[in-house]
Structures are given as structure tokens and as C-alpha cells.
C-alpha atoms as a PDB file:
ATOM      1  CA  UNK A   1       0.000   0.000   0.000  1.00  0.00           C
ATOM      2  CA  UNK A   2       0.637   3.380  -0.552  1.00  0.00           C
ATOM      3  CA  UNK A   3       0.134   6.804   0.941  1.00  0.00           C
ATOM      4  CA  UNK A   4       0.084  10.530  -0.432  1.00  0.00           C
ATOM      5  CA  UNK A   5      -0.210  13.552   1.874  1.00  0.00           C
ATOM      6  CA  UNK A   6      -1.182  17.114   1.031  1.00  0.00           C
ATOM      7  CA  UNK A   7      -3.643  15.738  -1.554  1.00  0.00           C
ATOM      8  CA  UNK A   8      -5.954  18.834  -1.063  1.00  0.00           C
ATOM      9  CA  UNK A   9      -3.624  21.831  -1.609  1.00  0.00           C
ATOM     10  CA  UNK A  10      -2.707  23.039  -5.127  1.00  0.00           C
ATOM     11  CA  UNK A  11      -0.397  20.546  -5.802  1.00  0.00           C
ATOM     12  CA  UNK A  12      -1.139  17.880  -4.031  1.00  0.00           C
ATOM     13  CA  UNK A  13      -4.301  17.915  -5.211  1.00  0.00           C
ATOM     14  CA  UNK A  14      -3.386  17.667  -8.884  1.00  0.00           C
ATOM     15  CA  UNK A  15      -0.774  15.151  -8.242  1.00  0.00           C
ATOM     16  CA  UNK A  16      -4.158  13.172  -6.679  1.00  0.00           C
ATOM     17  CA  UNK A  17      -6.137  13.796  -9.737  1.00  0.00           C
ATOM     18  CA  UNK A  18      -3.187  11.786 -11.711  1.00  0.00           C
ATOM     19  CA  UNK A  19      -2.851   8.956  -9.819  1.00  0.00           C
ATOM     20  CA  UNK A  20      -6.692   8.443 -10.274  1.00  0.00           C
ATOM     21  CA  UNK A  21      -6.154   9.569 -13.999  1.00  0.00           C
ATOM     22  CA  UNK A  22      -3.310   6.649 -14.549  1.00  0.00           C
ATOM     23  CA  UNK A  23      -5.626   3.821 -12.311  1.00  0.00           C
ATOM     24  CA  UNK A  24      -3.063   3.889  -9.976  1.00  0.00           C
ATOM     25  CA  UNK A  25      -4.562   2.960  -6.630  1.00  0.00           C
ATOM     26  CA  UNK A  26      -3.070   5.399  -3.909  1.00  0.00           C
ATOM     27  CA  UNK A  27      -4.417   5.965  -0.142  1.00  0.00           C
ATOM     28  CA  UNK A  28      -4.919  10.120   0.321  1.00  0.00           C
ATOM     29  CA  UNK A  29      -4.291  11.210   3.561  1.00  0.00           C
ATOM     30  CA  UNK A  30      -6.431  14.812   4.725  1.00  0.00           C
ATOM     31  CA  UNK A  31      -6.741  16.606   7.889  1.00  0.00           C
ATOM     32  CA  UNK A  32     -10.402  18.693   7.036  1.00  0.00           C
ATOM     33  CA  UNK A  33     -12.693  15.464   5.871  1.00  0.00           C
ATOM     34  CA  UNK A  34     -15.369  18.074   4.344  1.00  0.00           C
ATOM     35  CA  UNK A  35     -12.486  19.181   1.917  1.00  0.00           C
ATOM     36  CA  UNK A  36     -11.113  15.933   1.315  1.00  0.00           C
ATOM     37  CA  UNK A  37     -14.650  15.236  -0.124  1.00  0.00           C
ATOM     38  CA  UNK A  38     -13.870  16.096  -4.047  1.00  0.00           C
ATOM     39  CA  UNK A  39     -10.903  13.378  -3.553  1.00  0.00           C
ATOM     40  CA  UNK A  40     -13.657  10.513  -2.421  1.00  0.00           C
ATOM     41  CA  UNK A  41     -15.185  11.049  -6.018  1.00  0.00           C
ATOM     42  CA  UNK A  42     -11.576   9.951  -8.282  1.00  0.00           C
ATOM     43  CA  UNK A  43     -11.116   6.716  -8.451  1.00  0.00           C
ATOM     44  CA  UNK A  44      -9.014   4.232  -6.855  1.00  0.00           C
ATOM     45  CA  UNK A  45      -8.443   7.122  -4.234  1.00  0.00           C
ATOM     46  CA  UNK A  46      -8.968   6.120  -0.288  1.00  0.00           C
ATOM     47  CA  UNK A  47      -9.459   8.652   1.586  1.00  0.00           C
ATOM     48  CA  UNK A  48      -8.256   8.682   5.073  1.00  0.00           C
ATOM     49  CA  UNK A  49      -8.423  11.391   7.504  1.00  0.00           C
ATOM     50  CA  UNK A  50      -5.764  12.435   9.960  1.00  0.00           C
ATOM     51  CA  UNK A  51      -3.273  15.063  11.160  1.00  0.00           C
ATOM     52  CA  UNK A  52       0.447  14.674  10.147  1.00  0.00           C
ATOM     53  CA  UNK A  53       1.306  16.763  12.997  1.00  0.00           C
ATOM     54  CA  UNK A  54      -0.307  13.865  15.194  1.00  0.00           C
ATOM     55  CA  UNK A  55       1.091  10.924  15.157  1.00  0.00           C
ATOM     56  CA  UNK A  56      -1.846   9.287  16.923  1.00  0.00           C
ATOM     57  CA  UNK A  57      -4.081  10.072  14.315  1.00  0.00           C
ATOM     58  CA  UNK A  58      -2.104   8.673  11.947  1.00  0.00           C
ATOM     59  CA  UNK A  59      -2.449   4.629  12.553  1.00  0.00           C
ATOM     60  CA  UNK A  60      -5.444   3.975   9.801  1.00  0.00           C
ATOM     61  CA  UNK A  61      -3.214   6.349   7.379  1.00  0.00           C
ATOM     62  CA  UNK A  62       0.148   4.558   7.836  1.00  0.00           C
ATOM     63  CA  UNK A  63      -1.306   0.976   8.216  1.00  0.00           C
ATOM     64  CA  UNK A  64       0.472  -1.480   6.171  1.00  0.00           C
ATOM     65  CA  UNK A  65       1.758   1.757   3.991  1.00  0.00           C
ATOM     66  CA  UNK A  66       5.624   0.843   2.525  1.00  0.00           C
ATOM     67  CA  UNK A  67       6.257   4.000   0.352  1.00  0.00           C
ATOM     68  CA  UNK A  68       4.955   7.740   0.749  1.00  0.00           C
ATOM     69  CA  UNK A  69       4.460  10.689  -0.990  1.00  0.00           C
ATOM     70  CA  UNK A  70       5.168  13.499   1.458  1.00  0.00           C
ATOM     71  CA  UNK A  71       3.588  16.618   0.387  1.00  0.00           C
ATOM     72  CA  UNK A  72       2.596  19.673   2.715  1.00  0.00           C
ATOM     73  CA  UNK A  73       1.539  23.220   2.911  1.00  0.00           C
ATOM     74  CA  UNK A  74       4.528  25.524   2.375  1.00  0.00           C
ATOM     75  CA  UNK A  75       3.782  27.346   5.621  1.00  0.00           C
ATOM     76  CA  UNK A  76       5.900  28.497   9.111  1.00  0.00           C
ATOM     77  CA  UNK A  77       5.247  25.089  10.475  1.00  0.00           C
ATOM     78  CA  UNK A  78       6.122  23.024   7.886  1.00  0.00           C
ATOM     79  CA  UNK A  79       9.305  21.669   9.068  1.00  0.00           C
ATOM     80  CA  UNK A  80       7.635  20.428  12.143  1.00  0.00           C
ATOM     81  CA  UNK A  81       4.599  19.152  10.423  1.00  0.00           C
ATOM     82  CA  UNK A  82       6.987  17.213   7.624  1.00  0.00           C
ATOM     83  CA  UNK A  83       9.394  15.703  10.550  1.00  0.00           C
ATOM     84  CA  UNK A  84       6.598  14.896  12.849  1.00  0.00           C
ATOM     85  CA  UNK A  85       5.474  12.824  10.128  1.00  0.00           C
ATOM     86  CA  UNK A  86       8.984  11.193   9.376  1.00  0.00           C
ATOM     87  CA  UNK A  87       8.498  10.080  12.724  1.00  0.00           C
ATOM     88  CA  UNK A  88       5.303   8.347  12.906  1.00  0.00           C
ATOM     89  CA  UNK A  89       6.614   7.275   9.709  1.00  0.00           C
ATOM     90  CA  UNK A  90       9.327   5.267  10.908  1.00  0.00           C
ATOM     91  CA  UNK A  91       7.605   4.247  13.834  1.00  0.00           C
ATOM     92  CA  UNK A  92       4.774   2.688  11.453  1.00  0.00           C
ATOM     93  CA  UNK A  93       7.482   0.946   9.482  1.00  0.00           C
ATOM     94  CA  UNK A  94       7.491   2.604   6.182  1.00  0.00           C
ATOM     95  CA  UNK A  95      10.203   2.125   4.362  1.00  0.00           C
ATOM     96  CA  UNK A  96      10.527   4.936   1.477  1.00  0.00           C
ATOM     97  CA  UNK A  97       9.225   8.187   1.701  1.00  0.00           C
ATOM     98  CA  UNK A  98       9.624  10.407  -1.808  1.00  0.00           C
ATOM     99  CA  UNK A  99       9.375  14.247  -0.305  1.00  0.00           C
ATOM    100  CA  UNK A 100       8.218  16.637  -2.631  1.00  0.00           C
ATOM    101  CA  UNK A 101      10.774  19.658  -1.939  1.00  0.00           C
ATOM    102  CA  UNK A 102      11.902  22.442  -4.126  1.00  0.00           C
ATOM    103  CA  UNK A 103      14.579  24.032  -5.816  1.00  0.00           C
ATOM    104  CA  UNK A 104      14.871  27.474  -7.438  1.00  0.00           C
ATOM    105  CA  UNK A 105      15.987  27.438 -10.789  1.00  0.00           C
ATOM    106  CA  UNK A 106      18.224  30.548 -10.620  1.00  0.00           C
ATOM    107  CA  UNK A 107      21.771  30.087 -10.934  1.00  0.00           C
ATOM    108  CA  UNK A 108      22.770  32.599  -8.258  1.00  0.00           C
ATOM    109  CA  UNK A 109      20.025  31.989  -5.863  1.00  0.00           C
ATOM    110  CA  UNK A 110      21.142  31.535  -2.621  1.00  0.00           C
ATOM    111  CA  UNK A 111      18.810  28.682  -0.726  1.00  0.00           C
ATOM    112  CA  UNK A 112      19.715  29.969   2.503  1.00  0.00           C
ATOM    113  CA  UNK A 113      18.577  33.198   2.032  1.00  0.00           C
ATOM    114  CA  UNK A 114      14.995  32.287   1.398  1.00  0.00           C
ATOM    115  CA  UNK A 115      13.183  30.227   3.916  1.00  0.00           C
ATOM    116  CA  UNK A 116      11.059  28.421   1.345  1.00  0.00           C
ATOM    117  CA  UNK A 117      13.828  26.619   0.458  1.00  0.00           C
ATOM    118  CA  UNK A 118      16.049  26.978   4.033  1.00  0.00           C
ATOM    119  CA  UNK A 119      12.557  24.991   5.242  1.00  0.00           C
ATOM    120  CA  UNK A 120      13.019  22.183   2.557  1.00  0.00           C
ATOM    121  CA  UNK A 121      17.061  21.865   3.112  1.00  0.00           C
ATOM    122  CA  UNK A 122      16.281  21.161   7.076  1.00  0.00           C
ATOM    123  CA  UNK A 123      13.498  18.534   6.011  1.00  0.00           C
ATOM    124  CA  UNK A 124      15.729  16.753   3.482  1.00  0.00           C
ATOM    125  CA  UNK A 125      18.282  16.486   5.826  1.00  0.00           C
ATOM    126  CA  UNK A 126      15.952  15.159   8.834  1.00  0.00           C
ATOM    127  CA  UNK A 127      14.619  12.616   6.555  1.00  0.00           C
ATOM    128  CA  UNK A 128      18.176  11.500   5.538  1.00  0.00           C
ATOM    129  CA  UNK A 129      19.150  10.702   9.024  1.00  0.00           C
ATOM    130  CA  UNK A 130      15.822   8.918   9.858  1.00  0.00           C
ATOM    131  CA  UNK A 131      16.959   5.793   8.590  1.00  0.00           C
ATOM    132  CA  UNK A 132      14.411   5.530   6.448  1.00  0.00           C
ATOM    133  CA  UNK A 133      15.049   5.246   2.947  1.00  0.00           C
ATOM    134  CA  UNK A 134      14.339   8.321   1.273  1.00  0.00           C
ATOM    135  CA  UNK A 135      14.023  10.733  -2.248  1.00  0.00           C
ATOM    136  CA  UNK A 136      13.904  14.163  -3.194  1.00  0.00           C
ATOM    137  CA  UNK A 137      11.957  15.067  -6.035  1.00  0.00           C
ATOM    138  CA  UNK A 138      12.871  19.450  -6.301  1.00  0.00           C
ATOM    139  CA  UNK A 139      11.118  20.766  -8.776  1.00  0.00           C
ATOM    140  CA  UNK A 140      11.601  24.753  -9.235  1.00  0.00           C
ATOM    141  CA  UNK A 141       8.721  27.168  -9.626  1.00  0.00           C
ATOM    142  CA  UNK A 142       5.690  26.347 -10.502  1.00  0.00           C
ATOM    143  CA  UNK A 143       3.833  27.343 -14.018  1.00  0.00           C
ATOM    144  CA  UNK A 144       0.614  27.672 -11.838  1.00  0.00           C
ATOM    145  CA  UNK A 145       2.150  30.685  -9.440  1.00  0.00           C
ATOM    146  CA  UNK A 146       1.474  32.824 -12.641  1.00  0.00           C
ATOM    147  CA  UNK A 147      -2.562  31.995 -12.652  1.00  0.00           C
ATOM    148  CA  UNK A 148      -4.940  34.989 -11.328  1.00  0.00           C
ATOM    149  CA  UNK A 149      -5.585  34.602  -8.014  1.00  0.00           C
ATOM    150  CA  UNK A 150      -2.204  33.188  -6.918  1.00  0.00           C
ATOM    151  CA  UNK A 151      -0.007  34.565  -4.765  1.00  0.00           C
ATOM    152  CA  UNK A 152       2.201  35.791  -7.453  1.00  0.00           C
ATOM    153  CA  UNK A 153      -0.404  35.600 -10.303  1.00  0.00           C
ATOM    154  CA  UNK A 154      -1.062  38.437 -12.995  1.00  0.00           C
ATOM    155  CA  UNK A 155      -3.693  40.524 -12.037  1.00  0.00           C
ATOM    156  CA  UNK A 156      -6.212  39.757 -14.783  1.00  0.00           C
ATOM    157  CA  UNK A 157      -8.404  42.980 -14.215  1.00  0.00           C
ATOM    158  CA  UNK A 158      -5.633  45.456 -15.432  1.00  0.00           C
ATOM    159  CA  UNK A 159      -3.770  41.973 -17.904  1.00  0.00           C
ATOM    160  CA  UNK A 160      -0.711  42.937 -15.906  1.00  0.00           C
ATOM    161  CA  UNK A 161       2.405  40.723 -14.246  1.00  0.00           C
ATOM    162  CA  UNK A 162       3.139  42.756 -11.515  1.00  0.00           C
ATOM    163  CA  UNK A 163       6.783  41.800 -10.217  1.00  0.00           C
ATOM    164  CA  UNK A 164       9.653  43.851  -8.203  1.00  0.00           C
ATOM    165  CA  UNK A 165      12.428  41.083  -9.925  1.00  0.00           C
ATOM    166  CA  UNK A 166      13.833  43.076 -13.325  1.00  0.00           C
ATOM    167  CA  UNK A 167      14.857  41.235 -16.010  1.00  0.00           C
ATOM    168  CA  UNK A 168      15.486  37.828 -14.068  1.00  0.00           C
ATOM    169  CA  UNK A 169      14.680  34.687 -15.937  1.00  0.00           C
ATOM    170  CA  UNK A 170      13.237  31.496 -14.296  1.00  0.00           C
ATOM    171  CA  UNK A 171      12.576  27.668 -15.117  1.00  0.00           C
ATOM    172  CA  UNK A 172       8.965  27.870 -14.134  1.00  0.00           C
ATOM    173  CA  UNK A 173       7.446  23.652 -14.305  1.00  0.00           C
ATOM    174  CA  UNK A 174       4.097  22.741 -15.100  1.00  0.00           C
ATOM    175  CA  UNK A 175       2.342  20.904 -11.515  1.00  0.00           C
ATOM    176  CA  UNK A 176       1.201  18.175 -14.218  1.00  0.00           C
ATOM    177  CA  UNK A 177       4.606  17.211 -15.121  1.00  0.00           C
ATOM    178  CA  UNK A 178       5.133  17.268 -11.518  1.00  0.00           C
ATOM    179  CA  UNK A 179       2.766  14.883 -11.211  1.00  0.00           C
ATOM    180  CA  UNK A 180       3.162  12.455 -13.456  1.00  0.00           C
ATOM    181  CA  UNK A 181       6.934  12.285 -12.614  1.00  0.00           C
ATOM    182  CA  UNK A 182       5.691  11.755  -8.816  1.00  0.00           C
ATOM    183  CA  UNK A 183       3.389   9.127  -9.894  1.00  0.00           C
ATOM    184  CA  UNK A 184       5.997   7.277 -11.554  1.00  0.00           C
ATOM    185  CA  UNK A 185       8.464   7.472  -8.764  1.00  0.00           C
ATOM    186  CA  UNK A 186       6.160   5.825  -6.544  1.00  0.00           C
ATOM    187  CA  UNK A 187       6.513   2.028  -8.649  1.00  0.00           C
ATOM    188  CA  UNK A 188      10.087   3.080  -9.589  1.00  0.00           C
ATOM    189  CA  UNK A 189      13.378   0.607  -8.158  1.00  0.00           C
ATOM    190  CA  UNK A 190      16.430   2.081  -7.329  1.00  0.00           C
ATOM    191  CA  UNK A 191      15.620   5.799  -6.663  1.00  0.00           C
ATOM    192  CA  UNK A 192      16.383   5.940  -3.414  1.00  0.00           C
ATOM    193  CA  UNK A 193      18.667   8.141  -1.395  1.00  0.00           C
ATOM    194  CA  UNK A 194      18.680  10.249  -5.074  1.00  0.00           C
ATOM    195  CA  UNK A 195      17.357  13.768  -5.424  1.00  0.00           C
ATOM    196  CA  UNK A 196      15.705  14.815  -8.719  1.00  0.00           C
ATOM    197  CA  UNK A 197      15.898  18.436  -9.749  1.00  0.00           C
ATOM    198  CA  UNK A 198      13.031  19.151 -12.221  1.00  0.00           C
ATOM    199  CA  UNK A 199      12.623  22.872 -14.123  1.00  0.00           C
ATOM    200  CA  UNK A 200      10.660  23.716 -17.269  1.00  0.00           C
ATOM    201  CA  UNK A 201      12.244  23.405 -20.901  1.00  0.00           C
ATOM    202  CA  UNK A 202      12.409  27.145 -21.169  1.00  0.00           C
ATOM    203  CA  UNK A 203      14.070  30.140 -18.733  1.00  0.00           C
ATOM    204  CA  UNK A 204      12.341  33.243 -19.499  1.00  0.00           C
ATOM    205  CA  UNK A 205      12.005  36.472 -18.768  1.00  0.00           C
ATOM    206  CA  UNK A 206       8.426  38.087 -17.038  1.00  0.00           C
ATOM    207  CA  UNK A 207       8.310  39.634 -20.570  1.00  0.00           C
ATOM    208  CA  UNK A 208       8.298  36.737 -22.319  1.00  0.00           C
ATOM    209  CA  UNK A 209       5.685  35.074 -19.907  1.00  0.00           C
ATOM    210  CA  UNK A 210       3.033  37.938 -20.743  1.00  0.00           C
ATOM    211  CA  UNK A 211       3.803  37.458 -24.478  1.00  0.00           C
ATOM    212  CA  UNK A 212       3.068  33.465 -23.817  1.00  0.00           C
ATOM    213  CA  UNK A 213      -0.126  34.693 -22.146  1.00  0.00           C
ATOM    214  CA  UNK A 214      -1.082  37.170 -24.444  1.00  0.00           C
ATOM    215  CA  UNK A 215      -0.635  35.180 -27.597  1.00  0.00           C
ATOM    216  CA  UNK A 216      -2.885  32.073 -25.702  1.00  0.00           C
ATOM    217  CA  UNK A 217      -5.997  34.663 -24.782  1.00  0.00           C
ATOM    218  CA  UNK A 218      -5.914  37.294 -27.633  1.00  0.00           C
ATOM    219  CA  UNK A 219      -5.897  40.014 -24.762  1.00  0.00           C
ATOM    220  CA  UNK A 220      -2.420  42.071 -24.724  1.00  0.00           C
ATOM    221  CA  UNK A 221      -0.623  41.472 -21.263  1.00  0.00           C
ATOM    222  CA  UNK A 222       2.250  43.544 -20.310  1.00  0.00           C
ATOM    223  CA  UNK A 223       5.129  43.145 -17.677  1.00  0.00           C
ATOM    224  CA  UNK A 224       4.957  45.578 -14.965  1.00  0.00           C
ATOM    225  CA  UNK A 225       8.267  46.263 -13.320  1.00  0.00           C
ATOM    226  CA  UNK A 226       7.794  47.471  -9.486  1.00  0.00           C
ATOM    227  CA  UNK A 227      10.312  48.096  -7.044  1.00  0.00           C
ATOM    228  CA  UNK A 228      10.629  45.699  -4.076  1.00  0.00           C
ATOM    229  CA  UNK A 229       8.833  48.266  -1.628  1.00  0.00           C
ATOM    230  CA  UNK A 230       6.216  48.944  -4.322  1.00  0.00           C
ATOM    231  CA  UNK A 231       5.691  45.178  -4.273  1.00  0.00           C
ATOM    232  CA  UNK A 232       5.574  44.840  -0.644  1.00  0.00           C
ATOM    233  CA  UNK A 233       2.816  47.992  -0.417  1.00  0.00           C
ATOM    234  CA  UNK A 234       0.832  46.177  -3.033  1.00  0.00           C
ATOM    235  CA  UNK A 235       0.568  42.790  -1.145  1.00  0.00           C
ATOM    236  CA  UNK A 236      -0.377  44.390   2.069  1.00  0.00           C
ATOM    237  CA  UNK A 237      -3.167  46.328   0.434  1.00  0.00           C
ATOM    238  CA  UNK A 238      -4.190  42.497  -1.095  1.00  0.00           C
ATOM    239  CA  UNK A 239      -4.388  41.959   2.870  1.00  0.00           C
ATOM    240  CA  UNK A 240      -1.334  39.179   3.100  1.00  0.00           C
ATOM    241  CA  UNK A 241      -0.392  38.920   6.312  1.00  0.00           C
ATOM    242  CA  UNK A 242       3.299  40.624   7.100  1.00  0.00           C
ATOM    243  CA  UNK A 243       5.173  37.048   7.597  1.00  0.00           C
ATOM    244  CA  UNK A 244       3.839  36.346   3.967  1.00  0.00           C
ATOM    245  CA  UNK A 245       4.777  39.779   2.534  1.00  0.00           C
ATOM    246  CA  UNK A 246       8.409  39.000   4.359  1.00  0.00           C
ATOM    247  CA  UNK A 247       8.394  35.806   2.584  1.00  0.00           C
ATOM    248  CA  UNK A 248       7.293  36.872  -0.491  1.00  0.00           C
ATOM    249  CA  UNK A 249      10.054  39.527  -0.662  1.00  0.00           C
ATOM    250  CA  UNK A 250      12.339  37.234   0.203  1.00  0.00           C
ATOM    251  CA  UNK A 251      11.826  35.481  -3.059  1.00  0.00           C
ATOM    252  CA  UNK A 252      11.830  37.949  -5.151  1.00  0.00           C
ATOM    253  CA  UNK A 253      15.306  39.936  -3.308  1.00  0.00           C
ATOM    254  CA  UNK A 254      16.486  36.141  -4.422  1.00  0.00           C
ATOM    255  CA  UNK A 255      15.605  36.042  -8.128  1.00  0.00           C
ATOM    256  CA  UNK A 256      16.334  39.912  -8.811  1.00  0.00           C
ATOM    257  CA  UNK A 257      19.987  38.789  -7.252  1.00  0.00           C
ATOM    258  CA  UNK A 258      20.209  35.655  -9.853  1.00  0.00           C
ATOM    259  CA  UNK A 259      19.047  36.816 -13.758  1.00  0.00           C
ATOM    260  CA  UNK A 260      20.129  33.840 -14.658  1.00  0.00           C
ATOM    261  CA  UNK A 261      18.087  30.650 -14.383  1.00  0.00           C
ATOM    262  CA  UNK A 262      18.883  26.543 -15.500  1.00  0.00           C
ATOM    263  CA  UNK A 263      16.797  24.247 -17.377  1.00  0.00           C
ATOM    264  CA  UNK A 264      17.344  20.821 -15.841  1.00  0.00           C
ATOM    265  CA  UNK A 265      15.011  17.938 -18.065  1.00  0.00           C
ATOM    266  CA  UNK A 266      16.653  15.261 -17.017  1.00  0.00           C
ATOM    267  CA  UNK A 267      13.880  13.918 -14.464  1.00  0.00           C
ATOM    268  CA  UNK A 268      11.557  14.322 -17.288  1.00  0.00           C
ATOM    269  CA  UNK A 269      13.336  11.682 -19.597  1.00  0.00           C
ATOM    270  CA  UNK A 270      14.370   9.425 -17.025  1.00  0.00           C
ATOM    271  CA  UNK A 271      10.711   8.946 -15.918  1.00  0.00           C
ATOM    272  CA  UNK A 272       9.251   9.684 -19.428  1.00  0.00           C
ATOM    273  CA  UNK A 273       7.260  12.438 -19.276  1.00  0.00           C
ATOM    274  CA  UNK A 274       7.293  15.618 -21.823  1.00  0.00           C
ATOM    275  CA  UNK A 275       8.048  18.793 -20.642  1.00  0.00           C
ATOM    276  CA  UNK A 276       5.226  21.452 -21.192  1.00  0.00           C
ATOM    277  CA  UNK A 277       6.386  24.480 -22.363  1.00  0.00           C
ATOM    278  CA  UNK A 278       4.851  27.788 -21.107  1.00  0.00           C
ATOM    279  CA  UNK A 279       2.850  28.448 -23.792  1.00  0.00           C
ATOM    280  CA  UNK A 280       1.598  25.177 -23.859  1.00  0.00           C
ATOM    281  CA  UNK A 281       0.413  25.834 -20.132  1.00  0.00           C
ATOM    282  CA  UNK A 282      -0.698  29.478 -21.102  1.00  0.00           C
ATOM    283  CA  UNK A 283      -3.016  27.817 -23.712  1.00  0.00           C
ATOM    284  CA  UNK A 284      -4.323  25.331 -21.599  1.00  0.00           C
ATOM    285  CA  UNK A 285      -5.132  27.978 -18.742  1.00  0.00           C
ATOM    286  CA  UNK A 286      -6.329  30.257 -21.683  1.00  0.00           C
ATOM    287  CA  UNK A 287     -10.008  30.259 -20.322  1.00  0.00           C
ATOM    288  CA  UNK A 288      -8.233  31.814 -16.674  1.00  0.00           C
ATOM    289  CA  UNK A 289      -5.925  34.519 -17.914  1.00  0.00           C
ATOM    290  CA  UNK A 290      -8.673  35.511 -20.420  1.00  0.00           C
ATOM    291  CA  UNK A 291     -11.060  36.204 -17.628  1.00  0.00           C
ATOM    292  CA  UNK A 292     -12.778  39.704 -18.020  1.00  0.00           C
ATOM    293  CA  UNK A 293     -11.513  42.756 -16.481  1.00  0.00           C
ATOM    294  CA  UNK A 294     -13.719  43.929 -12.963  1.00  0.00           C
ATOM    295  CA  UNK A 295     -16.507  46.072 -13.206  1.00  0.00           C
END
């Protein structure tokens, strides 16, 4: 048996609908049952419900489970959610667990600078020294940040991509190649102790994204450049809390600071899956950055 976790946030939850999409069986574990609902209707999904935070409410989740997908919220208690759940993990007697982490594409990024990725180093390295046998699947931005309504999405009222990071290019990846890689990793042999950085097939600039966008709706977008405290007004005026505005700007201090950005395929081909450009994603999403401007 199997378990995924996080199979209600934005990733996990497409990462769910794949596994149901390929007839792979998998065991989904949620902590809110009500929103774990739309995963009781894909099939070959069991749904269990538990808290990965609580190891004692994790026994009908981890029974008989040998290999786990370990995804979670990118929040401020992530690290302690993700190695509480090691943990019961090991205690349970699971032997693999494949951690979705990340990696940013840019080739001057410093990880420790940004506690995104600070958060995933200290989890990788927990997991390592658990004993149990583990993987790291880092993939680097997602495509789907850029959606309206993201954190970081274009504002589709004004058909704008508002961002305080110049000309900096990035690797954004498509969640669905995510997700079929992840799928595949969980019947693979000999992946573990391994980590698996994954980017798009294309760095690009925020100018080059709105083109993609623009060219898949008909509807002209345009690159805004802000500065950093611009940026930081803006998101407080959006009501983000200040610990997300901190993060955020941490993010973007980190991408202004590296124009440069990899493109890193080689999990694609070694698990088979086609990388989706941006404008293949921009086309797909057409119907979202198309939506009409506010009244």
C-alpha cells in the first residue's frame, strides 16, 4: 500500500487527480474530511483522515503503507509538520518516503537566504538521518504561481504581471509534469537516497511570460516592473499577512539577485514524461488569464 499527503492543496491535489487519472490505486491522507470530499469522487483514491502533525491520528493512514508521498503546505510550520510525520513514519514501518521539496531554478540563488527553500534543506536532511530510505523530487517554480488569483499571479483585471524582480529569468514547471513524474516514482526501483531536480524546458524572462499569455488569450498582457517596496505595499493592500509579505520579498530579493536561471530535463526523460512548455500551459489555462476585467 501506498500513501500521499497534502492531496488537497494546489499541488497535491493535482498530483491526486493523476494517480486516479493513470488507475493507480493510492491511499490520500487529509486533515479537514469536508475538503477531502472532491478526492472521495476519483477513483481508486482512499481517503483517510488524519493530522500529520499527530502521530496518533495517523495509525489507519500509515497501516500497512511501505512507500509515501510526502507533500505539505509551504507554511511556518512546515518543518515540524513534515518531521513529525517522518516520525510516525518510521515508527509505522514505512520504508521509502519520496518528499516533494523544491529548488529554485536561478543560478545565483542563494537557498539559505529564502526560507522556502532553508525549510526544505532542514526537512531533506531530517529525513536523511531517519533511517528511512528516502528521495527528493525538487522541482523549481511552478507554471501555476502565474494563474490569477495566486499569490504571485497576474492581475487579470488590469492583464498585468506585476513583479519587483527586473529582467530575471526562471525555469517555471508545469504541476502536471510534476505529477506524473511523482506518480511514476512511486513504482520506480532504485531511486532511493537520489534527489531529482526538475525545471521547465524554457528560462524566461516576465516579458516573455506575458507574451506566452497574451498570444494564448488574444488580450495584450504587459510586464509591470515594481520596485521591491512597491511590491511589498501592493501585497499588504491584497491583505497578506506581514510574515507572507516578508516571505514573499524574500523570493523575489532572491531572483532579482540571480538573472540567470537553468533548465534541468533530465527527471523528465528518465521517468518519461514531456516537458510542457509555457505556452503550452498558457493555452491550456487560456479560459483563466482571459477572464474579463472587474466592473
Amino acid at each position: 500500500m501506498q500513501l500521499m499527503t497534502g492531496g488537497i492543496g494546489v499541488a497535491g491535489s493535482i498530483v491526486a487527480r493523476e494517480f486516479a487519472r493513470q488507475g493507480v490505486p493510492i491511499r490520500a491522507l487529509v486533515r479537514d474530511p469536508v475538503k477531502g470530499a472532491s478526492l472521495r469522487e476519483l477513483p481508486g483514491i482512499e481517503v483517510v483522515t488524519g493530522d500529520m502533525r499527530v502521530p496518533g491520528s495517523l495509525g489507519a493512514a500509515l497501516d500497512g503503507v511501505d512507500r509515501v508521498l510526502m507533500i505539505s503546505s509551504p507554511r511556518g510550520d512546515m518543518v515540524d509538520t513534515q518531521c513529525r510525520f517522518i516520525d510516525a513514519a518510521k515508527a509505522a514501518g514505512v520504508g521509502h518516503v519520496v518528499k516533494l521539496s523544491g529548488k529554485e531554478s536561478g543560478t545565483a540563488f542563494d537557498p539559505q537566504a529564502f526560507r522556502g527553500t532553508r525549510w526544505h534543506l532542514e526537512i531533506e536532511r531530517y529525513l536523511e538521518e531517519s533511517g528511512v530510505a528516502w528521495t527528493h523530487l525538487r522541482p523549481s517554480q511552478f507554471m501555476q504561481t502565474y494563474l490569477p488569483g495566486a499569490l504571485t499571479g497576474v492581475d487579470a483585471a488590469r492583464a498585468a504581471l506585476v513583479m519587483p524582480i527586473g529582467e530575471s529569468r526562471l525555469s517555471p514547471v508545469d504541476i502536471q509534469d510534476i505529477a506524473a513524474v511523482a506518480v511514476a516514482m512511486m513504482a520506480a526501483d532504485g531511486i532511493e537516497g537520489r534527489a531529482y531536480q526538475m525545471t521547465g524546458p524554457e528560462a524566461l524572462t516576465m516579458t516573455e511570460i506575458t507574451e506566452s499569455i497574451s498570444a494564448a488569450t488574444g488580450r495584450r498582457y504587459r510586464y509591470e516592473r515594481v520596485t521591491a517596496d512597491r511590491k511589498r505595499a501592493l501585497h499588504a493592500a491584497e491583505g497578506f499577512p506581514p510574515e507572507v509579505v516578508d516571505l514573499l520579498d524574500e523570493i523575489y530579493a532572491g531572483r532579482r539577485g540571480s538573472p540567470e536561471s537553468v533548465v534541468e530535463l533530465s527527471t523528465h526523460r528518465a521517468f518519461g514524461v514531456e516537458p510542457t512548455t509555457f505556452a503550452e500551459f498558457a493555452r491550456r489555462h487560456a479560459a483563466d488569464f482571459a477572464a474579463p476585467p472587474a466592473s
